[in-house]
PDB file of N, CA and C in Angstrom:
ATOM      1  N   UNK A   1     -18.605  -7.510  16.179  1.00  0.00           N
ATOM      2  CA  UNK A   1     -19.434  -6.347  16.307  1.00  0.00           C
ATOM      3  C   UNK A   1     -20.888  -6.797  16.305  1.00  0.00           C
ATOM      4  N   UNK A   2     -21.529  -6.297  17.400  1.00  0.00           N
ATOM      5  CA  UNK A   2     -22.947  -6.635  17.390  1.00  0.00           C
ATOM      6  C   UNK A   2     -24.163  -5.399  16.468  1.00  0.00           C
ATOM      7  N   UNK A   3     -24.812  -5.703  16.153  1.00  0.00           N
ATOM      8  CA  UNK A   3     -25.994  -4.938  14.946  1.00  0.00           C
ATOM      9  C   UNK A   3     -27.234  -5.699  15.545  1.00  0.00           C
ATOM     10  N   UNK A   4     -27.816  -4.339  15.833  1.00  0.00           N
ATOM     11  CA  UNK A   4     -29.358  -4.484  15.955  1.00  0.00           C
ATOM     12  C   UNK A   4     -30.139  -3.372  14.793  1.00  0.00           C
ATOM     13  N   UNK A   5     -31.098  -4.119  14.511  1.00  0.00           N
ATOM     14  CA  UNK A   5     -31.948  -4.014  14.022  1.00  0.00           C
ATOM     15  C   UNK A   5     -32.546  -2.819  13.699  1.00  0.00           C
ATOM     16  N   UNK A   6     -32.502  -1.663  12.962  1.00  0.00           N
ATOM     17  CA  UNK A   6     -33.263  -0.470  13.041  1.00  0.00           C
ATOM     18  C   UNK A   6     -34.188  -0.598  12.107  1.00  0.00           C
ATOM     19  N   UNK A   7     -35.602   0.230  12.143  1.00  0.00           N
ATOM     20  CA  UNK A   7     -36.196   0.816  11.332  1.00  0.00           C
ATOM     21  C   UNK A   7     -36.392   2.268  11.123  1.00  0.00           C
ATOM     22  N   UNK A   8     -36.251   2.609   9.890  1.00  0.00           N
ATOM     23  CA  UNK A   8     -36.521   4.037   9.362  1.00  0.00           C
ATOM     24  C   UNK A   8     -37.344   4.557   8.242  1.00  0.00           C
ATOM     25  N   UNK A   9     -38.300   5.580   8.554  1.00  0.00           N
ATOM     26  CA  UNK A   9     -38.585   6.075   6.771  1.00  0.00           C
ATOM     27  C   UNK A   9     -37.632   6.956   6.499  1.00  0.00           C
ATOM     28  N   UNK A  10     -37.810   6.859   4.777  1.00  0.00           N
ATOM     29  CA  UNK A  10     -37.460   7.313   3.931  1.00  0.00           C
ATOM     30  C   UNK A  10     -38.006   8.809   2.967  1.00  0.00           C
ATOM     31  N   UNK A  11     -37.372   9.215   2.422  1.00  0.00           N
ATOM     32  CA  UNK A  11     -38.227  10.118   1.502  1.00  0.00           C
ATOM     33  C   UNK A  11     -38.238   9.164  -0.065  1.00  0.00           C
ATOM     34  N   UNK A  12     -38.852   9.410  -1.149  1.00  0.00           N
ATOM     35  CA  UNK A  12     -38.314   9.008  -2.387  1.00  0.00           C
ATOM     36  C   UNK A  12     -37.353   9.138  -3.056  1.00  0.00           C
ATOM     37  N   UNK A  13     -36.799  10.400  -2.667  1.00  0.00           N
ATOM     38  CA  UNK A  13     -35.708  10.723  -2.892  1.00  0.00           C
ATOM     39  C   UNK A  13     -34.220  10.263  -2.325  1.00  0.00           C
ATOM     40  N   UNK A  14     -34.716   9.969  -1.157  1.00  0.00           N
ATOM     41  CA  UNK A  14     -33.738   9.733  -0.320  1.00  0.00           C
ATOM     42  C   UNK A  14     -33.560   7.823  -1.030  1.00  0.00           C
ATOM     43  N   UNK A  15     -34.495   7.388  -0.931  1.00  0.00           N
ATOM     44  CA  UNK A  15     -34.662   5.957  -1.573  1.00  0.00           C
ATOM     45  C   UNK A  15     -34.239   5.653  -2.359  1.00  0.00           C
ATOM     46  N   UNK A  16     -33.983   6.592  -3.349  1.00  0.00           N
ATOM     47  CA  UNK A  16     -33.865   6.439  -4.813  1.00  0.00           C
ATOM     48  C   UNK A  16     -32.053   6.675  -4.730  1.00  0.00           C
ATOM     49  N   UNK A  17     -31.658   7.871  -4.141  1.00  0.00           N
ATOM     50  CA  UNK A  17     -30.183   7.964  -4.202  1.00  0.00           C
ATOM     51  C   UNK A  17     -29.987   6.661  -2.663  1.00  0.00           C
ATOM     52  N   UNK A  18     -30.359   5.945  -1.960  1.00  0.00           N
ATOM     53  CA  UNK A  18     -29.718   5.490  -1.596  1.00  0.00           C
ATOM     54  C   UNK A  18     -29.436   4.107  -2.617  1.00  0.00           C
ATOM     55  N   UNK A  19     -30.830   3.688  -3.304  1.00  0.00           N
ATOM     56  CA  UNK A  19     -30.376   2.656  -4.335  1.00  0.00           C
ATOM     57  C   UNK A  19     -29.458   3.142  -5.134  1.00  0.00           C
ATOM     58  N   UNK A  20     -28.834   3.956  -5.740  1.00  0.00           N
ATOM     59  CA  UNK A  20     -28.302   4.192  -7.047  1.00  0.00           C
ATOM     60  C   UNK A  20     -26.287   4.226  -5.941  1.00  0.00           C
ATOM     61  N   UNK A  21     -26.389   4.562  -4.999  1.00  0.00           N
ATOM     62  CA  UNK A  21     -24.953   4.354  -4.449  1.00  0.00           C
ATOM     63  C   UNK A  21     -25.040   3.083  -4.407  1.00  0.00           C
ATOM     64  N   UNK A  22     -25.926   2.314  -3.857  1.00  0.00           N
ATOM     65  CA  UNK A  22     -25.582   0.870  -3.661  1.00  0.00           C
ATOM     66  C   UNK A  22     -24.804   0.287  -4.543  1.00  0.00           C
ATOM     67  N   UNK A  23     -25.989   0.030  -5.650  1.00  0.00           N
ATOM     68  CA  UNK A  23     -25.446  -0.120  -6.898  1.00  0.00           C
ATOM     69  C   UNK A  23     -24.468   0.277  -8.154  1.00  0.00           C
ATOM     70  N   UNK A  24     -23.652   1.397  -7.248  1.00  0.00           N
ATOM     71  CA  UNK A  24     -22.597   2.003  -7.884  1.00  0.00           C
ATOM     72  C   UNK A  24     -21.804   1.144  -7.244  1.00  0.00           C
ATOM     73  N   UNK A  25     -21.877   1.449  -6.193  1.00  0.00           N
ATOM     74  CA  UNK A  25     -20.267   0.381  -5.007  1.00  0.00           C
ATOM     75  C   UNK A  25     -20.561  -0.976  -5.055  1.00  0.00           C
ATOM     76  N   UNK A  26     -21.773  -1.654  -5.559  1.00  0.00           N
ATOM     77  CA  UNK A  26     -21.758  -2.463  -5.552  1.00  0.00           C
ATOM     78  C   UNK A  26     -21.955  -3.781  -3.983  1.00  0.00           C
ATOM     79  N   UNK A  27     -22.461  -2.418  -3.201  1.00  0.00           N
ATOM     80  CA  UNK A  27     -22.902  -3.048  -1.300  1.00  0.00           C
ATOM     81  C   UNK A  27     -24.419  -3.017  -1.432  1.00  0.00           C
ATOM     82  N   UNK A  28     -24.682  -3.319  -0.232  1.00  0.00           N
ATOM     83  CA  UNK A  28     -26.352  -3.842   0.028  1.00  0.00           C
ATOM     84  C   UNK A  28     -26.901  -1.884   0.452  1.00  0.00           C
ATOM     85  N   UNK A  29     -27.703  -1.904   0.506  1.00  0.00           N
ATOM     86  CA  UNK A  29     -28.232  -0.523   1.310  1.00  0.00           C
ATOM     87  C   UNK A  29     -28.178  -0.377   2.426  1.00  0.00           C
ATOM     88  N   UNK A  30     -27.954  -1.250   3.109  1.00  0.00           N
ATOM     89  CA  UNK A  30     -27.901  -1.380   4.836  1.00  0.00           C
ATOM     90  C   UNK A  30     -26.167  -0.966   5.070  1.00  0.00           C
ATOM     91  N   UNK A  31     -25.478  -1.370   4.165  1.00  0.00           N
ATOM     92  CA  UNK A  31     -24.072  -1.363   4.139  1.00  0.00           C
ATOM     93  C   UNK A  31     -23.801   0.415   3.493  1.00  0.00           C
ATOM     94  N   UNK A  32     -24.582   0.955   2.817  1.00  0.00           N
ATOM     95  CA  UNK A  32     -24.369   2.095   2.292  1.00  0.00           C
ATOM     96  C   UNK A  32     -24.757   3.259   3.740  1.00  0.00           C
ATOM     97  N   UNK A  33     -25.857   2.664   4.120  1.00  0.00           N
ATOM     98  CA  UNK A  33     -26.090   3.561   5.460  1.00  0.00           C
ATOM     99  C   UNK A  33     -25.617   3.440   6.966  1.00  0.00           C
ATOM    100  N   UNK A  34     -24.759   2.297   6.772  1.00  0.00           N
ATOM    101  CA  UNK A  34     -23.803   2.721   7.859  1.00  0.00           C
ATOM    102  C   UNK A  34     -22.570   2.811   7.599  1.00  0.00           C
ATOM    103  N   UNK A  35     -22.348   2.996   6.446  1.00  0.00           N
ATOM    104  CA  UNK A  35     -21.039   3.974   5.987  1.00  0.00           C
ATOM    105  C   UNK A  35     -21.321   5.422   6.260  1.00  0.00           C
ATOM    106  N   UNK A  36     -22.394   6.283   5.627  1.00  0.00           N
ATOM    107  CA  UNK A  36     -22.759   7.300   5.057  1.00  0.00           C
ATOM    108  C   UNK A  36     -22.914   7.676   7.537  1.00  0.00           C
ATOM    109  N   UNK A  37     -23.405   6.433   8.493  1.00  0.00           N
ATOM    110  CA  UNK A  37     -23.471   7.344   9.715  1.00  0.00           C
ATOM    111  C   UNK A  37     -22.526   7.317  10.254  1.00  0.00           C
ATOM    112  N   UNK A  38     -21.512   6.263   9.667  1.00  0.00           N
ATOM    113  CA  UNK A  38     -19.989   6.125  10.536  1.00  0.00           C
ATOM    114  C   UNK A  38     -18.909   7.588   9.882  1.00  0.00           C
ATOM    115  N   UNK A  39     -19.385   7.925   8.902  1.00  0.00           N
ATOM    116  CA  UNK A  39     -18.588   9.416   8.364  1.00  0.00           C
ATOM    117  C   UNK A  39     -19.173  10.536   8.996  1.00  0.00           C
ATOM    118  N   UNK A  40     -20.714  10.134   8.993  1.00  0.00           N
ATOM    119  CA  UNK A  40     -21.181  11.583   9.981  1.00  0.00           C
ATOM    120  C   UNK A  40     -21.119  11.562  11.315  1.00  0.00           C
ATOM    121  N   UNK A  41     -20.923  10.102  11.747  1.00  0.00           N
ATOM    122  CA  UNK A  41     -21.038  10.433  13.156  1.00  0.00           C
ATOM    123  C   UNK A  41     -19.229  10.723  13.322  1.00  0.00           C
ATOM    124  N   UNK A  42     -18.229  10.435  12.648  1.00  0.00           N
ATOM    125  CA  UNK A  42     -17.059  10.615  12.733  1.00  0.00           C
ATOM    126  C   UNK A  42     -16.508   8.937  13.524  1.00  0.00           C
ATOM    127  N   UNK A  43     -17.100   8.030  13.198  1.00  0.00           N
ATOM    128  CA  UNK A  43     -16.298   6.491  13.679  1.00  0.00           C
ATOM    129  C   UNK A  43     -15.597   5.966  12.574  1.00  0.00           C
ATOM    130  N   UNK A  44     -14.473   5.823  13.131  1.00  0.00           N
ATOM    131  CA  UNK A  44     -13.175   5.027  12.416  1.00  0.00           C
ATOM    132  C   UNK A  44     -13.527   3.408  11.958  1.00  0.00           C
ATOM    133  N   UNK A  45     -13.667   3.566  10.764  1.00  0.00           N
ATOM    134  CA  UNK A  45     -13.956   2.179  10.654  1.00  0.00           C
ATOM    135  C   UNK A  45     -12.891   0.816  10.765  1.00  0.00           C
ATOM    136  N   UNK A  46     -11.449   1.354  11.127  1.00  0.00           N
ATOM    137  CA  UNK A  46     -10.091   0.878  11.393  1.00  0.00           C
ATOM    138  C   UNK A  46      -9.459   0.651  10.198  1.00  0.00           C
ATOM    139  N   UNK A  47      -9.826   1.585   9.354  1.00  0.00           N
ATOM    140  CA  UNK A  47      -9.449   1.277   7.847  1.00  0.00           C
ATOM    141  C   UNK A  47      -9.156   2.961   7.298  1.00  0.00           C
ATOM    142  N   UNK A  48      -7.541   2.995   7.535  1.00  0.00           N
ATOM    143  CA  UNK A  48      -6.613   4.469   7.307  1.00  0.00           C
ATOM    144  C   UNK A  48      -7.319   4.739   5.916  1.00  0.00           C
ATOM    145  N   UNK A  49      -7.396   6.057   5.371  1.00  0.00           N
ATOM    146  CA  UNK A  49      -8.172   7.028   4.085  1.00  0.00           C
ATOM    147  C   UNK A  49      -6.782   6.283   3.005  1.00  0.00           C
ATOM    148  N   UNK A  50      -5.583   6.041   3.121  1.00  0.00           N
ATOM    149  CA  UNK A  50      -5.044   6.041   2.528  1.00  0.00           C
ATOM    150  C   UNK A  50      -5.011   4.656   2.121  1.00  0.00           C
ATOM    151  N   UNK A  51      -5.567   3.342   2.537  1.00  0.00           N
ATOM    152  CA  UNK A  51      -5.261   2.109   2.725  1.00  0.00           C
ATOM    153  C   UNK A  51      -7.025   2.006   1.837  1.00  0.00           C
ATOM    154  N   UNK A  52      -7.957   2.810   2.155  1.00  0.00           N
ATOM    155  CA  UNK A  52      -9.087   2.874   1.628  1.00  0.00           C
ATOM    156  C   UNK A  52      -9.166   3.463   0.099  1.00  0.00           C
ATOM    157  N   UNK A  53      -7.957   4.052   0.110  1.00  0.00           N
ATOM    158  CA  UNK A  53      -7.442   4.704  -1.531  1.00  0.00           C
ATOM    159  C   UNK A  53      -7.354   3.511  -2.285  1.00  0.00           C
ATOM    160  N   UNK A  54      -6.106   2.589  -1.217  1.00  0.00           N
ATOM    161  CA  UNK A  54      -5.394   1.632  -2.079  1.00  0.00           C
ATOM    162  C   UNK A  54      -6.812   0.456  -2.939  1.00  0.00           C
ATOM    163  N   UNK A  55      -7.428  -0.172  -1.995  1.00  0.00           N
ATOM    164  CA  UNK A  55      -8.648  -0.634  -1.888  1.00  0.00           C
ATOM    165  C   UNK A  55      -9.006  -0.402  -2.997  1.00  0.00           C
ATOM    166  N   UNK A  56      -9.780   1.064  -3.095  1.00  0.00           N
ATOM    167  CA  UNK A  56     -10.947   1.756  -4.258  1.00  0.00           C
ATOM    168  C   UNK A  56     -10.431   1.621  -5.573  1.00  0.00           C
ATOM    169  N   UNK A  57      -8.842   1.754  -5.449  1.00  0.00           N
ATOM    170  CA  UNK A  57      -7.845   1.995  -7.036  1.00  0.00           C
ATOM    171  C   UNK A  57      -7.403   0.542  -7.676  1.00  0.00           C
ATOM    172  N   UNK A  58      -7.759   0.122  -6.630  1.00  0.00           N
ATOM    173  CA  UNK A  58      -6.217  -1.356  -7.428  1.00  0.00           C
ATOM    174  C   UNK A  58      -6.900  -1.810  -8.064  1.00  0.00           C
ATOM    175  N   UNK A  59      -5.825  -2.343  -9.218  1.00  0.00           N
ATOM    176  CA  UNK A  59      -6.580  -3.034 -10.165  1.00  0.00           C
ATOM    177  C   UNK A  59      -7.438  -2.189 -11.412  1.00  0.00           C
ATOM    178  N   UNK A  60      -7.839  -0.805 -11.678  1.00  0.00           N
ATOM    179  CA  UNK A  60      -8.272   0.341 -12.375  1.00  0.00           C
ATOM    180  C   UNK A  60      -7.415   0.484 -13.381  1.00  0.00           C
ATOM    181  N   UNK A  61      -5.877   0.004 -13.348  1.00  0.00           N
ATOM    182  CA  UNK A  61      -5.018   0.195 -14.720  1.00  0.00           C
ATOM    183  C   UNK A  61      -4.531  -1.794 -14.876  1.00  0.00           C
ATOM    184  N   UNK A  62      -5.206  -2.308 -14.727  1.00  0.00           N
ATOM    185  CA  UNK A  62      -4.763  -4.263 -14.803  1.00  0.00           C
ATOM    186  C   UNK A  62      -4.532  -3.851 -16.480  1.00  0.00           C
ATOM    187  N   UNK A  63      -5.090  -3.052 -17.645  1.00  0.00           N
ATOM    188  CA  UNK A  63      -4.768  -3.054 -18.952  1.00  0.00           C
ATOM    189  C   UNK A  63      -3.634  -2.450 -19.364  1.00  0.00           C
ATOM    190  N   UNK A  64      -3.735  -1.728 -18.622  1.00  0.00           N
ATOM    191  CA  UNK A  64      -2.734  -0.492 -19.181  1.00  0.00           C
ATOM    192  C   UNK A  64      -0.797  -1.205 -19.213  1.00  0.00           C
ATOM    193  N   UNK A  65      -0.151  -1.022 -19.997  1.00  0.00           N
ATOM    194  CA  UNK A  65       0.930  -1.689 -20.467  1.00  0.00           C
ATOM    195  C   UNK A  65       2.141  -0.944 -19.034  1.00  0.00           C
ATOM    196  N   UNK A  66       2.960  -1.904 -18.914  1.00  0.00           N
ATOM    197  CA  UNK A  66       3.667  -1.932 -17.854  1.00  0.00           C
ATOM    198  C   UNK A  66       4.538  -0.353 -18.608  1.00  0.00           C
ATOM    199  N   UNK A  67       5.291   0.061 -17.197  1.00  0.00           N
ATOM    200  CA  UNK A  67       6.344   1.205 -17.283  1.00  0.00           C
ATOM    201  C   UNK A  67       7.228   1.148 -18.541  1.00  0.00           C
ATOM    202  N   UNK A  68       7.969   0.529 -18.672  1.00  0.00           N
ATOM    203  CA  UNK A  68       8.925   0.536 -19.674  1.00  0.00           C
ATOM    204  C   UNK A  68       8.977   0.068 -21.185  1.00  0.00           C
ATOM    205  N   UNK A  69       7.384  -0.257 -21.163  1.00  0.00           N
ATOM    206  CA  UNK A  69       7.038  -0.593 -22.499  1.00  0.00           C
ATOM    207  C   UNK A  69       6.076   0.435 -22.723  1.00  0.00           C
ATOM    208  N   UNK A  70       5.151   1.221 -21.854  1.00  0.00           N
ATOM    209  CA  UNK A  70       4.495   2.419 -22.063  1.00  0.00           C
ATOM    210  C   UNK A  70       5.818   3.729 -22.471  1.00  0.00           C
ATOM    211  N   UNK A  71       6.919   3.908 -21.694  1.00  0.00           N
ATOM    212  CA  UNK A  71       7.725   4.697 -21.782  1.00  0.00           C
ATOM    213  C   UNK A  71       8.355   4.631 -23.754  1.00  0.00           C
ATOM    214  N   UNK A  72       8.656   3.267 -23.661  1.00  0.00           N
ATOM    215  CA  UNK A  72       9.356   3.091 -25.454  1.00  0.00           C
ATOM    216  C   UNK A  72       8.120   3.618 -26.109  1.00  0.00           C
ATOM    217  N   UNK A  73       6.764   3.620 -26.166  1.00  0.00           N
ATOM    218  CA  UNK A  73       5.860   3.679 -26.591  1.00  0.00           C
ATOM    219  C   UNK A  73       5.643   4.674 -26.942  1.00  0.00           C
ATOM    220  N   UNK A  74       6.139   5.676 -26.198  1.00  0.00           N
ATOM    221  CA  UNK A  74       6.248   7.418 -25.952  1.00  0.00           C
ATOM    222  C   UNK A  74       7.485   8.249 -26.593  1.00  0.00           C
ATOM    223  N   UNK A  75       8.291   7.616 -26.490  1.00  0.00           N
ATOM    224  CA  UNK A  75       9.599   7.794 -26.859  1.00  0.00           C
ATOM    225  C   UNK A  75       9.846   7.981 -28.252  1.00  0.00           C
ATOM    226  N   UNK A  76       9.787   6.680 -28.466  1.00  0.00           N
ATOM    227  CA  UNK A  76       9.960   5.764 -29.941  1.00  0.00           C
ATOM    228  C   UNK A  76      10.938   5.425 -29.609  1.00  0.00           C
ATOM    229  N   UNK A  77      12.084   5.740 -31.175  1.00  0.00           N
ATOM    230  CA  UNK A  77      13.179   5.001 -30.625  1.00  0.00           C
ATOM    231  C   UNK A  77      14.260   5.339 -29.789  1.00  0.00           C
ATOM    232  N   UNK A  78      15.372   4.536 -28.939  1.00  0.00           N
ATOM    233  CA  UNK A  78      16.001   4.744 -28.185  1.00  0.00           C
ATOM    234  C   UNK A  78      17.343   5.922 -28.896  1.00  0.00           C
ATOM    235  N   UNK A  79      17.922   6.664 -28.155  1.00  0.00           N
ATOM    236  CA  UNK A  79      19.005   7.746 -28.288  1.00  0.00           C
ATOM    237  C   UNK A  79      19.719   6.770 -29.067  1.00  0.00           C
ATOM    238  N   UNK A  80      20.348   5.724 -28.770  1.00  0.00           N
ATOM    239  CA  UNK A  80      21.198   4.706 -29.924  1.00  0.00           C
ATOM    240  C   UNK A  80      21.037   4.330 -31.208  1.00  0.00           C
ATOM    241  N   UNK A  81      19.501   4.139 -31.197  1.00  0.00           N
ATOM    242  CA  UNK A  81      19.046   3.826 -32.676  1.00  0.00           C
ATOM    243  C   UNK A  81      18.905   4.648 -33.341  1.00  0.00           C
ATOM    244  N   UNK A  82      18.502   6.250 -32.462  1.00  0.00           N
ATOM    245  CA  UNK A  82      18.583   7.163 -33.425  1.00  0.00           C
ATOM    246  C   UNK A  82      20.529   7.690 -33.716  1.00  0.00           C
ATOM    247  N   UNK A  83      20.641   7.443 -33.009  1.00  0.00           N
ATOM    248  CA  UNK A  83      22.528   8.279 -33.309  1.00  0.00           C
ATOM    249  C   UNK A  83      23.059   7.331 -34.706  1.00  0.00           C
ATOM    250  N   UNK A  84      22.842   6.193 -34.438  1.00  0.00           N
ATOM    251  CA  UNK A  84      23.160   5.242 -35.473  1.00  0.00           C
ATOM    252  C   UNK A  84      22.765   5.599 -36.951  1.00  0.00           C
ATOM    253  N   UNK A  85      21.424   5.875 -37.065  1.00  0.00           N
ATOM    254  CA  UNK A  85      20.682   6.961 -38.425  1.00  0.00           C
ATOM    255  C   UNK A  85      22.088   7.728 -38.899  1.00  0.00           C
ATOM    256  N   UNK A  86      22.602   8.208 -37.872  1.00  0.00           N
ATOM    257  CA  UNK A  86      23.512   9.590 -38.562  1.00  0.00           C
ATOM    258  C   UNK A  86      24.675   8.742 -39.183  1.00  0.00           C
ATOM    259  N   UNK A  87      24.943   7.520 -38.693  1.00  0.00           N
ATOM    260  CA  UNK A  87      26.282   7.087 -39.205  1.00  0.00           C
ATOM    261  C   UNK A  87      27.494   7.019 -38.472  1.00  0.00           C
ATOM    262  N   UNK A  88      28.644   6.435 -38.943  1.00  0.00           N
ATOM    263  CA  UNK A  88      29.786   6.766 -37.889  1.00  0.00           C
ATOM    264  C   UNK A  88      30.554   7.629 -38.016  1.00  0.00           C
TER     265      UNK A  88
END
């Protein structure tokens, strides 16, 4: 993909929220504003909303304790250990 060069003013405002997205997503400002014209102008960046989900999320629970040890966690103890309490 070829990129030329634009210049534009700004307002302060406009300056100010374009720094503070940057630095949320963690992209350059040049990268924030041709995101922000490829959504308004409606261009596909070849990257499906749902594949752009996967992207934004992964990795957001790397702490959080796997399925079946979160589930016992919730539970407590299993239907067996408790039936056993009662005796035979």
């Amino acid at each position: 993909m070829y990129m030329r060069r634009t210049q534009m003013y700004l307002t302060d405002e406009q300056r100010r929220r374009l720094k503070r997205r940057a630095d949320d997503t963690g992209s350059s400002e040049a990268e924030v504003i041709r995101s922000i014209l490829d959504e308004a102008l409606g261009i596909d960046s070849g990257t499906s909303d749902a594949v752009a989900a996967v992207l934004a999320t992964a990795g957001i629970c790397r702490d959080y304790p796997d399925w079946p040890e979160w589930l016992r966690d919730i539970r407590g103890r299993t239907f067996e250990e408790r039936r056993q309490d009662l005796g035979p």
